[in-house]
Protein backbone atom coordinates (compact mmCIF):
# COMPACT_ATOMS: atom_id res chain seq x y z
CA UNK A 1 50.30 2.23 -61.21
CA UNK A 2 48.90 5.27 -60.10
CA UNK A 3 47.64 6.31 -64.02
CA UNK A 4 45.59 2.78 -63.37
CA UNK A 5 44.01 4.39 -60.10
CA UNK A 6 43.36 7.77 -61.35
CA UNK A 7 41.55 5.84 -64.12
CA UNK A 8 39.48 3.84 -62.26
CA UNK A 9 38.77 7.09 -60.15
CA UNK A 10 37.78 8.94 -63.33
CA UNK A 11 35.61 6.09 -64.22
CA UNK A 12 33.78 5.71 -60.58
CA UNK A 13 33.25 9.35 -60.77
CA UNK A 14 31.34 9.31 -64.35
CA UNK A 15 29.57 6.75 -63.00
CA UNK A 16 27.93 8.38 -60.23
CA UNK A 17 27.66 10.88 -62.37
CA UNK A 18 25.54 8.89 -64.82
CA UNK A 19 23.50 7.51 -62.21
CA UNK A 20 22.87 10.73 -60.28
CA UNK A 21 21.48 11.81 -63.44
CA UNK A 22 19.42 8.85 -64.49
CA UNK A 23 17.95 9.42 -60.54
CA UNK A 24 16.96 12.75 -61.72
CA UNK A 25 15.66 12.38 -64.86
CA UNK A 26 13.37 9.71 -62.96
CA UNK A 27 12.58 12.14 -60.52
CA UNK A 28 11.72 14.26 -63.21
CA UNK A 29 9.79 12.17 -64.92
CA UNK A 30 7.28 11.53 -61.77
CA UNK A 31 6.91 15.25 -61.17
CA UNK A 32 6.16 15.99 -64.29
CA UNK A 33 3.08 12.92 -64.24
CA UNK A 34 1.87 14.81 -61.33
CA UNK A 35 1.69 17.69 -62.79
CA UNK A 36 0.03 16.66 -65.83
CA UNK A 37 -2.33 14.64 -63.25
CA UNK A 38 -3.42 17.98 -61.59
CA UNK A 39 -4.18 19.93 -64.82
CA UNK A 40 -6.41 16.78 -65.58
CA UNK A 41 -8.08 16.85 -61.60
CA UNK A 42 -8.00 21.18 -62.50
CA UNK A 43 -9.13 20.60 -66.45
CA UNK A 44 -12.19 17.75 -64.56
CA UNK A 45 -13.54 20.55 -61.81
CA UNK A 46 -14.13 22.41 -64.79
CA UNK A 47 -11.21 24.70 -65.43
CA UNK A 48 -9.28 25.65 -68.19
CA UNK A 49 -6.06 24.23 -68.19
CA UNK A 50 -4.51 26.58 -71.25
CA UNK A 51 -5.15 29.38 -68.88
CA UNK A 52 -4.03 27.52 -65.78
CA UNK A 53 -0.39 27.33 -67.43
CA UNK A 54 -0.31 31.15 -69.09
CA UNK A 55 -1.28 31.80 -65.60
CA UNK A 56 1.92 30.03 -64.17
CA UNK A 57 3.74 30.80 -66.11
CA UNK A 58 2.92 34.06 -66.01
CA UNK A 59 4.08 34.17 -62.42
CA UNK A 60 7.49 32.53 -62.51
CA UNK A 61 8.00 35.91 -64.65
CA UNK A 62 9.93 38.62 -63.19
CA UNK A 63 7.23 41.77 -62.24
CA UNK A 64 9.10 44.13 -64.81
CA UNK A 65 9.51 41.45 -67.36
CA UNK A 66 5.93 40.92 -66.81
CA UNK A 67 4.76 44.51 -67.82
CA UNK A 68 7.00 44.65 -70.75
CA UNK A 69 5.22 42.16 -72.19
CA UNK A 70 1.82 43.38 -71.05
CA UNK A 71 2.80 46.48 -72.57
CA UNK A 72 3.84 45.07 -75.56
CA UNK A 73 0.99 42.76 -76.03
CA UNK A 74 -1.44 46.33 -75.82
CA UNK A 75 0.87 48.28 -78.10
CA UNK A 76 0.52 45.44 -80.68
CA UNK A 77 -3.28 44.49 -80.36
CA UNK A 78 -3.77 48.40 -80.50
CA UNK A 79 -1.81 48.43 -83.98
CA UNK A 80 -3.78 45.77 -85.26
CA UNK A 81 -7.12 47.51 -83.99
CA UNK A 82 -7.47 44.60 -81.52
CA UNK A 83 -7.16 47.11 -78.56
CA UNK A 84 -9.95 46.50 -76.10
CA UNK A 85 -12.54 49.24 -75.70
CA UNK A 86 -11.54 51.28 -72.30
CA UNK A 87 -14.17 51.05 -69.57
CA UNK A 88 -17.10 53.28 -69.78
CA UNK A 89 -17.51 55.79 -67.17
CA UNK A 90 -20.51 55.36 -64.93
């Protein structure tokens, strides 16, 4: 009898489960409409919205993982003869 409970356990258990995930994934699903509604109110006022998200995500980066890549991007455009001009003294 008690395999019969355990069962039944198991099975409430994936259920909640299941539906703490489909809760999420709904969840998810709003948050990411309003998201995509404020690059559209952003992308309306005139903005960019291609830079809006390089900018974000640009600053869920870590600092230091942040200048790697800056550093990398320069070493790169400079090998390619992309490198911007430095600033001219004044």
């Amino acid at each position: 009898m008690s395999t019969v409970n355990s069962d039944s356990v198991a099975q409430d258990q994936l259920r909640a489960f299941i539906e703490r995930i489909e809760r999420l994934e709904e969840e998810k699903q709003t948050i990411a409409d309003d998201i995509k509604e404020v690059y559209a109110e952003a992308k309306g006022n005139g903005f960019d919205t291609k830079v809006l998200r390089q900018i974000v995500r640009i600053r869920k980066q870590d600092q230091n993982e942040r200048m790697e890549q800056e550093a990398l991007l320069e070493l790169y455009m400079s090998a390619l003869g992309m490198a911007a001009a430095p600033p001219e003294s004044a």
